[in-house]
C-alpha atoms as a PDB file:
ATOM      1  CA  UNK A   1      -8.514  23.954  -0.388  1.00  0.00           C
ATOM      2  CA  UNK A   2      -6.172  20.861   0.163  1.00  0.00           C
ATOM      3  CA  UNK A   3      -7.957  20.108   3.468  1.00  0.00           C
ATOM      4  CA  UNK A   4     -11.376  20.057   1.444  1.00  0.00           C
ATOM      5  CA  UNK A   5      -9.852  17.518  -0.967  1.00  0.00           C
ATOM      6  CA  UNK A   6      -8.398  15.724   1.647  1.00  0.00           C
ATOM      7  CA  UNK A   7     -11.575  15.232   3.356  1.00  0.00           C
ATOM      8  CA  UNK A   8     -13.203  14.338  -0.395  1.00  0.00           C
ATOM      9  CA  UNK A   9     -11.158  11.653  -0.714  1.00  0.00           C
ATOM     10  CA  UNK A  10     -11.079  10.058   2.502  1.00  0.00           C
ATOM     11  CA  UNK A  11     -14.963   9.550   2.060  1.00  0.00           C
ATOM     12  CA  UNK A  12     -14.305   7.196  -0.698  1.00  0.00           C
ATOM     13  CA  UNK A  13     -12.217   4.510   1.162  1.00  0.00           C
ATOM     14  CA  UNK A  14     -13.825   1.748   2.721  1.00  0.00           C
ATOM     15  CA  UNK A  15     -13.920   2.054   6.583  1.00  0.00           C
ATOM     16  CA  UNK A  16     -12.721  -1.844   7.298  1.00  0.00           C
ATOM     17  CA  UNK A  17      -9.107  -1.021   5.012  1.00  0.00           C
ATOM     18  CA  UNK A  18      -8.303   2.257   6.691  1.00  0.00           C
ATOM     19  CA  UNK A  19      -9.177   1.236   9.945  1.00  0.00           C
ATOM     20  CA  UNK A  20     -11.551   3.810  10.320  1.00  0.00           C
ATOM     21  CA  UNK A  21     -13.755   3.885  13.723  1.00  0.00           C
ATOM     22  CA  UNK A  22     -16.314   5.171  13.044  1.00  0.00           C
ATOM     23  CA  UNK A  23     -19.173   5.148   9.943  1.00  0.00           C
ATOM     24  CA  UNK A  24     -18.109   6.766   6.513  1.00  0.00           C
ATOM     25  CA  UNK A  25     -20.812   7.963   4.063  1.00  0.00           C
ATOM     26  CA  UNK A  26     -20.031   6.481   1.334  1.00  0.00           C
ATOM     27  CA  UNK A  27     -20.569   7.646  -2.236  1.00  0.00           C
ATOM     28  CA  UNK A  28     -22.702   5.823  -3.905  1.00  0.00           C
ATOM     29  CA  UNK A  29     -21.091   5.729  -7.449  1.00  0.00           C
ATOM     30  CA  UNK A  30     -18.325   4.208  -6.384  1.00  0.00           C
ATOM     31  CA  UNK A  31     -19.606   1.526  -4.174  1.00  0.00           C
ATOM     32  CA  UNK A  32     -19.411  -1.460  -7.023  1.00  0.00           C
ATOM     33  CA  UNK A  33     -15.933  -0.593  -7.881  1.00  0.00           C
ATOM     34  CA  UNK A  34     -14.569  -0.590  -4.167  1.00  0.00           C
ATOM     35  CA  UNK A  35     -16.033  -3.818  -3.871  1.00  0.00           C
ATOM     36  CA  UNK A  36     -14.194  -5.544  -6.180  1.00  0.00           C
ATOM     37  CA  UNK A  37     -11.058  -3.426  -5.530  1.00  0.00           C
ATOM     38  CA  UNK A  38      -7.982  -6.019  -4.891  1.00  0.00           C
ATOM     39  CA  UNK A  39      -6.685  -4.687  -1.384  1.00  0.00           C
ATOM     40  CA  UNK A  40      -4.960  -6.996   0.702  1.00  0.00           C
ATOM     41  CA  UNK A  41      -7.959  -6.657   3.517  1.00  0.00           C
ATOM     42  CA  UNK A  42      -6.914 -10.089   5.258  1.00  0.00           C
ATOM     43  CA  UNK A  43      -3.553  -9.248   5.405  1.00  0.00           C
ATOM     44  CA  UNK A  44      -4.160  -5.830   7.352  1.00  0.00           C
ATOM     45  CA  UNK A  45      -2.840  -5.212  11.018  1.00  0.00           C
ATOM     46  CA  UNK A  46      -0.456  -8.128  10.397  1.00  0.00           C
ATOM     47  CA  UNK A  47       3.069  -7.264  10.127  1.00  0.00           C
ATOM     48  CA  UNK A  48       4.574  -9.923   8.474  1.00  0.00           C
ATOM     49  CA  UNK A  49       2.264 -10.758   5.778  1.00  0.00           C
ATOM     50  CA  UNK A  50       1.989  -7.129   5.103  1.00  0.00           C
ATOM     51  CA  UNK A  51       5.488  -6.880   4.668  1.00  0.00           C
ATOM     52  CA  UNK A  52       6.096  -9.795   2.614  1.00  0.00           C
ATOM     53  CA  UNK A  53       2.956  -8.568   0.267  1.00  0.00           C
ATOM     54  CA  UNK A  54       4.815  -5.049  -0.127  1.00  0.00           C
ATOM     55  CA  UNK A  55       7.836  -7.047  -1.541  1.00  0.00           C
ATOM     56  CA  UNK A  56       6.118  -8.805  -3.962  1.00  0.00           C
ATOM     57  CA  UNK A  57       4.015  -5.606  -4.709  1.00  0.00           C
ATOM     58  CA  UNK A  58       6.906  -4.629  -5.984  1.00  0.00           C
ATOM     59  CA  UNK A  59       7.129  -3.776  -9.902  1.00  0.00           C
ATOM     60  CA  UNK A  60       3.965  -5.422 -10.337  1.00  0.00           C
ATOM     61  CA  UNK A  61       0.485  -4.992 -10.437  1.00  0.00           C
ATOM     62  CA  UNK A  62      -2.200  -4.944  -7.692  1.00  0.00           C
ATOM     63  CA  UNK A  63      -4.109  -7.650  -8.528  1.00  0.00           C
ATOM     64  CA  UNK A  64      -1.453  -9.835  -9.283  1.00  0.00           C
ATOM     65  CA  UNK A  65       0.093  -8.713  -6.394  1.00  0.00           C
ATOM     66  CA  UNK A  66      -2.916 -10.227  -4.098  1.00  0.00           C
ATOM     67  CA  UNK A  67      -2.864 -13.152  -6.075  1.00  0.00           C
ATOM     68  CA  UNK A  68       0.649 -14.030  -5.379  1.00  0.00           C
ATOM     69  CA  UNK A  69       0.291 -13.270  -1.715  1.00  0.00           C
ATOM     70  CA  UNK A  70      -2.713 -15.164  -1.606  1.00  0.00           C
ATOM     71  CA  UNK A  71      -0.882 -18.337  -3.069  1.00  0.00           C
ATOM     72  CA  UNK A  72       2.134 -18.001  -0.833  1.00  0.00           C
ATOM     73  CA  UNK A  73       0.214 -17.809   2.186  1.00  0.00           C
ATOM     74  CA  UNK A  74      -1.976 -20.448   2.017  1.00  0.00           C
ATOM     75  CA  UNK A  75       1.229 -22.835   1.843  1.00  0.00           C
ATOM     76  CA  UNK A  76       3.165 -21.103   4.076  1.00  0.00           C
ATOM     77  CA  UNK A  77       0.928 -19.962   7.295  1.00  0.00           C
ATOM     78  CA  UNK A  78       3.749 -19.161   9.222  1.00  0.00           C
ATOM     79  CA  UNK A  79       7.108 -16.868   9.586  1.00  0.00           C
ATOM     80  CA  UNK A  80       8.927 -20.744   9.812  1.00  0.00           C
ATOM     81  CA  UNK A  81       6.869 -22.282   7.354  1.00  0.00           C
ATOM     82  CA  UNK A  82       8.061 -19.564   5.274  1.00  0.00           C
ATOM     83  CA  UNK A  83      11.504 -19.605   6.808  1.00  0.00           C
ATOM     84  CA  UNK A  84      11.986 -23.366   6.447  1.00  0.00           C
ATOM     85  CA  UNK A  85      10.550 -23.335   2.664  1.00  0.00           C
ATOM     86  CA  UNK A  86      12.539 -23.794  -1.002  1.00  0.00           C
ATOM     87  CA  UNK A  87      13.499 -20.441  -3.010  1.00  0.00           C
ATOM     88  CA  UNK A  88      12.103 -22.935  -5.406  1.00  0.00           C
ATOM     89  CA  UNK A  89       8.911 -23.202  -3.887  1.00  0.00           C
ATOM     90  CA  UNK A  90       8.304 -19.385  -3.273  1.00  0.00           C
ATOM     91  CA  UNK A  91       8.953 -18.225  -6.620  1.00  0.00           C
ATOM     92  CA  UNK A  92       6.793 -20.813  -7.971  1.00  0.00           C
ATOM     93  CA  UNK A  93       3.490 -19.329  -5.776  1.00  0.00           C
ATOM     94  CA  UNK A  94       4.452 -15.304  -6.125  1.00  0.00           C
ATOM     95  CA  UNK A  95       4.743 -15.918  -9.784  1.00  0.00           C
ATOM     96  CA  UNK A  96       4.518 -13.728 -11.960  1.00  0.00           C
ATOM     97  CA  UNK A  97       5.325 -11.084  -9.899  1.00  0.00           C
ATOM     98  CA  UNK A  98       7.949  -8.930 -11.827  1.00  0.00           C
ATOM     99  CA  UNK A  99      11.354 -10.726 -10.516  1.00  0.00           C
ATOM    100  CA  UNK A 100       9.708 -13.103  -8.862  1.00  0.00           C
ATOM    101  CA  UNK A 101      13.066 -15.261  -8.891  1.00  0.00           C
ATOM    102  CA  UNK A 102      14.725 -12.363  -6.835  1.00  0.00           C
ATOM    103  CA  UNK A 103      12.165 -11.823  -4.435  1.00  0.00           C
ATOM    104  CA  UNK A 104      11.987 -15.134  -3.489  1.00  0.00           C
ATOM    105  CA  UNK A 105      14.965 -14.682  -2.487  1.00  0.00           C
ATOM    106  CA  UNK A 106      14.479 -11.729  -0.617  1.00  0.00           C
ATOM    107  CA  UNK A 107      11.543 -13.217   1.265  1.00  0.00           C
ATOM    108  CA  UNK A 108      13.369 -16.134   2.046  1.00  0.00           C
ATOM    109  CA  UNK A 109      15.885 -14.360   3.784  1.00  0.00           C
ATOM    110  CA  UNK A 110      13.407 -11.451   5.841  1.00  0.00           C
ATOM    111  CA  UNK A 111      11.557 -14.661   6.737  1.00  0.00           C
ATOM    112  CA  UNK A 112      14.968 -16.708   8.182  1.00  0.00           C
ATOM    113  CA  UNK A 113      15.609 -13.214  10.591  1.00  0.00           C
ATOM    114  CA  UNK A 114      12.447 -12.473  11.577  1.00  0.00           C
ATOM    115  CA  UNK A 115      12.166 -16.438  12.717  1.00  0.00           C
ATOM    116  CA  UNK A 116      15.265 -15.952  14.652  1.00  0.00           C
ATOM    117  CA  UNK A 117      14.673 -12.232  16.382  1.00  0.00           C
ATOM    118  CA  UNK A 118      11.230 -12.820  17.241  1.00  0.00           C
ATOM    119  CA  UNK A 119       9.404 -10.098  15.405  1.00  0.00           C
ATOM    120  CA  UNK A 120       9.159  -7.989  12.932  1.00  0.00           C
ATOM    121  CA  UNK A 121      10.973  -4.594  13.540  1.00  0.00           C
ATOM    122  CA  UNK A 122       8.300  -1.897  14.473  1.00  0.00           C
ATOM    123  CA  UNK A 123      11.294   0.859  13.861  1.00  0.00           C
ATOM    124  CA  UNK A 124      12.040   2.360  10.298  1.00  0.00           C
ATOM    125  CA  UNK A 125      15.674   1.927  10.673  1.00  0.00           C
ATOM    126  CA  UNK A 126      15.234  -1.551  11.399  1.00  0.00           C
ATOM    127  CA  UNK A 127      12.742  -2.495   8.767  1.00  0.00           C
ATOM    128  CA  UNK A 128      15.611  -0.515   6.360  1.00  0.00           C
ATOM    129  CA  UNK A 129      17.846  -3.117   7.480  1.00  0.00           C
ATOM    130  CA  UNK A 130      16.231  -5.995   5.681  1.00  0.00           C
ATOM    131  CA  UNK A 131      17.213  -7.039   1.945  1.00  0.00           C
ATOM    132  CA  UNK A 132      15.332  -5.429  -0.386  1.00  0.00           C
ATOM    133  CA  UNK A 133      13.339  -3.091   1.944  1.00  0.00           C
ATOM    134  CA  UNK A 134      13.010   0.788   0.515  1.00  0.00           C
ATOM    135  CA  UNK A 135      11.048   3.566   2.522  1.00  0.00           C
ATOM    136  CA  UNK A 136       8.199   2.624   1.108  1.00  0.00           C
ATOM    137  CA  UNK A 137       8.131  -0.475   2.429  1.00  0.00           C
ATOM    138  CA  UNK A 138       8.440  -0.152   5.832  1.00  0.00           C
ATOM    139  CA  UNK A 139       6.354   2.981   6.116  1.00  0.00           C
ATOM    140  CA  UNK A 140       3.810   0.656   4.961  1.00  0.00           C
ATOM    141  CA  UNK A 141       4.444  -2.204   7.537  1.00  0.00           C
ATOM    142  CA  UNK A 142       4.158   0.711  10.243  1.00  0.00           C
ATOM    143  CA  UNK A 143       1.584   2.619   8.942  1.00  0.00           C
ATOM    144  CA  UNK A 144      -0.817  -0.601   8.352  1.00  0.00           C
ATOM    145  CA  UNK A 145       0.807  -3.266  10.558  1.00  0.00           C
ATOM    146  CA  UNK A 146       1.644  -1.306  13.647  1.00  0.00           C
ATOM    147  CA  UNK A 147      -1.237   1.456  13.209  1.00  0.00           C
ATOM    148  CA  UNK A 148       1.810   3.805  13.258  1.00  0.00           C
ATOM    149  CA  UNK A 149       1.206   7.937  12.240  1.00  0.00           C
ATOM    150  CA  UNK A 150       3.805   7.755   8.805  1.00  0.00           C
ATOM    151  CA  UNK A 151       3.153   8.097   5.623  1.00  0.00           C
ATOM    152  CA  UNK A 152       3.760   5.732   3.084  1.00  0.00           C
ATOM    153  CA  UNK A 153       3.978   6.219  -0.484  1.00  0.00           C
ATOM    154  CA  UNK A 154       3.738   4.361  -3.216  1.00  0.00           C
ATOM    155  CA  UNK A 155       3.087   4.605  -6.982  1.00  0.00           C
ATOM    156  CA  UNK A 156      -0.577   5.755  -6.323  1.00  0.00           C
ATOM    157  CA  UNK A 157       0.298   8.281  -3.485  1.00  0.00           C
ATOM    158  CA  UNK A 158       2.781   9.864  -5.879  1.00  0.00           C
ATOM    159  CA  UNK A 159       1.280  10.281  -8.852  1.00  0.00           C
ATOM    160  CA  UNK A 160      -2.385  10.811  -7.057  1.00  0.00           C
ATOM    161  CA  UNK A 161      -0.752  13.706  -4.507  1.00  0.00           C
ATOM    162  CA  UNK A 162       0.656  15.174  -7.616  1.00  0.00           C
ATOM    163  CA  UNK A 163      -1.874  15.105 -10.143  1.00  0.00           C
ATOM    164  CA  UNK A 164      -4.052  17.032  -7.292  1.00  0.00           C
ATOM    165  CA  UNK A 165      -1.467  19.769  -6.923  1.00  0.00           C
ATOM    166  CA  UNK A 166      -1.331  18.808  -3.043  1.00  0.00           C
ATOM    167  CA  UNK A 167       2.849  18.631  -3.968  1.00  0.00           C
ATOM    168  CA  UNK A 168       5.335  18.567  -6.979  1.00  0.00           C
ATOM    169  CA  UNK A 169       7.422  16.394  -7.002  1.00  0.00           C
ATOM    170  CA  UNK A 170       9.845  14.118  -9.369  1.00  0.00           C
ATOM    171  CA  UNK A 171      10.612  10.904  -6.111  1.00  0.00           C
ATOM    172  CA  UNK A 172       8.386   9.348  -3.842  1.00  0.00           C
ATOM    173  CA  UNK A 173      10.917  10.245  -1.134  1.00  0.00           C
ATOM    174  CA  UNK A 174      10.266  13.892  -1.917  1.00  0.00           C
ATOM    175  CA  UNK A 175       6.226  13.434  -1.810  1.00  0.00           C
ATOM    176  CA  UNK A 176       6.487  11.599   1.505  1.00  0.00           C
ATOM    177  CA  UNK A 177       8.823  14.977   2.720  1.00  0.00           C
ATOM    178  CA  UNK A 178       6.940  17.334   1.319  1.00  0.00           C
ATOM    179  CA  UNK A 179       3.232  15.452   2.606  1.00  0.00           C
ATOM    180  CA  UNK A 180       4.185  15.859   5.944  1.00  0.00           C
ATOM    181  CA  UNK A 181       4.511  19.506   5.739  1.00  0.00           C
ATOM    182  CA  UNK A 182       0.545  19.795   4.560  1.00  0.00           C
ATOM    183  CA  UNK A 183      -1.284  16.491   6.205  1.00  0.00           C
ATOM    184  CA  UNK A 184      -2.621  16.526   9.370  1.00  0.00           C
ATOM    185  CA  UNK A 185      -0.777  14.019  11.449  1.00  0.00           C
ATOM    186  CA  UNK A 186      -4.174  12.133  12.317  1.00  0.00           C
ATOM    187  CA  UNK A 187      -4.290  11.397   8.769  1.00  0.00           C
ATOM    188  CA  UNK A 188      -0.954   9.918   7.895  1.00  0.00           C
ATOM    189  CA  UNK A 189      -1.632   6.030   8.163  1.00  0.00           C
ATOM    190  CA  UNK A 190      -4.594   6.437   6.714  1.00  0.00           C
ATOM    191  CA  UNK A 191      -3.687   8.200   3.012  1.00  0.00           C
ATOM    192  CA  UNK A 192      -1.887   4.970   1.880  1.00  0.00           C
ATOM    193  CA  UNK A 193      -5.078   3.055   1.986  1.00  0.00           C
ATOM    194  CA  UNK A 194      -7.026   5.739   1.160  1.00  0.00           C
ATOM    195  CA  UNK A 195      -4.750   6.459  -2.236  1.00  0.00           C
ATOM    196  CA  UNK A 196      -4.917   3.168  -3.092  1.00  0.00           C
ATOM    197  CA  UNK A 197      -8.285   2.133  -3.417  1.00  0.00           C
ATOM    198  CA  UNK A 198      -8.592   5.629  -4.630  1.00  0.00           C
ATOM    199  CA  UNK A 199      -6.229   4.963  -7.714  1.00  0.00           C
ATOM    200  CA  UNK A 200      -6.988   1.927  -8.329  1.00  0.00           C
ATOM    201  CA  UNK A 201     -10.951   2.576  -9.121  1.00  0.00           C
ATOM    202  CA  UNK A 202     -10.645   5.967 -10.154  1.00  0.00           C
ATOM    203  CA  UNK A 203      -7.521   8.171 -10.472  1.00  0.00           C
ATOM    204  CA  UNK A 204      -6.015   5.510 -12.794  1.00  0.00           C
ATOM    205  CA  UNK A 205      -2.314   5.610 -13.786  1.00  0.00           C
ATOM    206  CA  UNK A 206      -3.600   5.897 -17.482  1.00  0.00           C
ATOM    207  CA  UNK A 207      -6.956   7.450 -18.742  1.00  0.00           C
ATOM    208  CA  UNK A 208      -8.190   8.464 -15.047  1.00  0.00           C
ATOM    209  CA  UNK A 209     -11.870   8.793 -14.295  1.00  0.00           C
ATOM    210  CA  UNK A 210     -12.048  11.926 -14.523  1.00  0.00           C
ATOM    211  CA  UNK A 211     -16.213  12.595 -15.324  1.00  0.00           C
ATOM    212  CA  UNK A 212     -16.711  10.422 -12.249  1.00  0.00           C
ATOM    213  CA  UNK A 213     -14.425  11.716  -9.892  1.00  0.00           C
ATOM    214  CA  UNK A 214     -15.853  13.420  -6.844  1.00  0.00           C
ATOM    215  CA  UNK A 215     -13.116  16.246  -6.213  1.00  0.00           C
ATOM    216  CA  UNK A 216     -12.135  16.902 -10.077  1.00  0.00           C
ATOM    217  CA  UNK A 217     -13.204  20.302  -9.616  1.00  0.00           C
ATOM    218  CA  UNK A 218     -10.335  20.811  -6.781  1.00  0.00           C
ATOM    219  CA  UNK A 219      -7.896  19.124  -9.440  1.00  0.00           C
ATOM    220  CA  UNK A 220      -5.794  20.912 -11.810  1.00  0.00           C
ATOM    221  CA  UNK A 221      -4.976  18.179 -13.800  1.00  0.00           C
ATOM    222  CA  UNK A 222      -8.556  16.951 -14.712  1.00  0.00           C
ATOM    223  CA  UNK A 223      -9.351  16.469 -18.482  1.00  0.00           C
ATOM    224  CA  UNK A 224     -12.852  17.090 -18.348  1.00  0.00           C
END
């Protein structure tokens, strides 16, 4: 049963986000709303910017979130642009990211060490080490920067994962645990995307699509 829904809800992710290789059949219904879906496709497979978009993801929302990213980067093209810029500056473009103030600051600083060790960590102790990086975080910088099998979970892999019944739990922490157990490994750094796009067009934090979803009949928490 979980494998079923699994599969289900891979189909509906497009194959350029999830770095799939090879054609997805898409379904159709859905094919206007993943198009205007606001994933952070030209930030995928780089490290940086994909960590620097998860902080400012942050307590805000997705489309804001791509927004702010959006506006940063197009000042700042570079970790020493980014390094070398104002706090001032910074909060100006994320804004209004929730806290934008603090997460200028944040970004500031992850820029300043990554200019001076040369990279960006590619080990989740590492990427822990930075201010104001959680486990989410850096499961997403390895999962979609460094095409690494984790899974990272956010707000939409949480409440998604346990509105299907695939776990139950109360933290993301917990979900990512407990995921592990039941997900084929070949499928970790993909579910993030996946989940995303998923909950975003569909499986909706509040008043989900439920008449429209294609695996509400695997889903005990449908309100058909």
């Amino acid at each position: 049963m979980k494998n079923d829904v699994c599969i289900a809800v891979y189909a509906l992710a497009p194959a350029p986000f999830i770095g799939f290789d090879h054609e997805l059949k898409y379904i159709k219904s859905f094919k206007n709303s993943l198009s205007n879906c606001s994933c952070h496709t030209d930030f995928y497979y780089d490290p940086f910017k994909i960590l620097i978009t998860t902080i400012i993801s942050q307590r805000t929302k997705d489309l804001v979130t791509a927004q702010s990213a959006k506006k940063l980067f197009e000042k700042f093209k570079t970790v020493r642009d980014l390094s070398e810029g104002s706090v001032e500056d910074i909060a100006t473009l994320i804004y209004p990211a929730g806290f934008y103030r603090q997460k200028a600051k944040r970004i500031k600083e992850i820029a300043t060490i990554i200019e001076n060790s040369g990279a960006v960590p590619n080990e989740l102790n590492a990427l822990l080490k930075l201010p104001g990086v959680g486990r989410k975080t850096a499961n997403i910088v390895l999962s979609a920067g460094f095409n690494m099998d984790t899974i990272a979970v956010d707000t939409h892999v949480h409440r998604i994962t346990n509105r299907l019944g695939w776990v139950h739990t109360k933290t993301p922490e917990d979900t990512e645990m407990e995921l592990k157990k039941i997900i084929p490994k070949k499928y970790w750094h993909r579910l993030n995307g996946t989940l995303v796009v998923f909950g975003q067009t569909v499986c909706k934090p509040v008043s989900p699509k439920c008449k429209i979803c294609p695996v509400n009949k695997y889903c005990p928490s449908r309100k058909l």
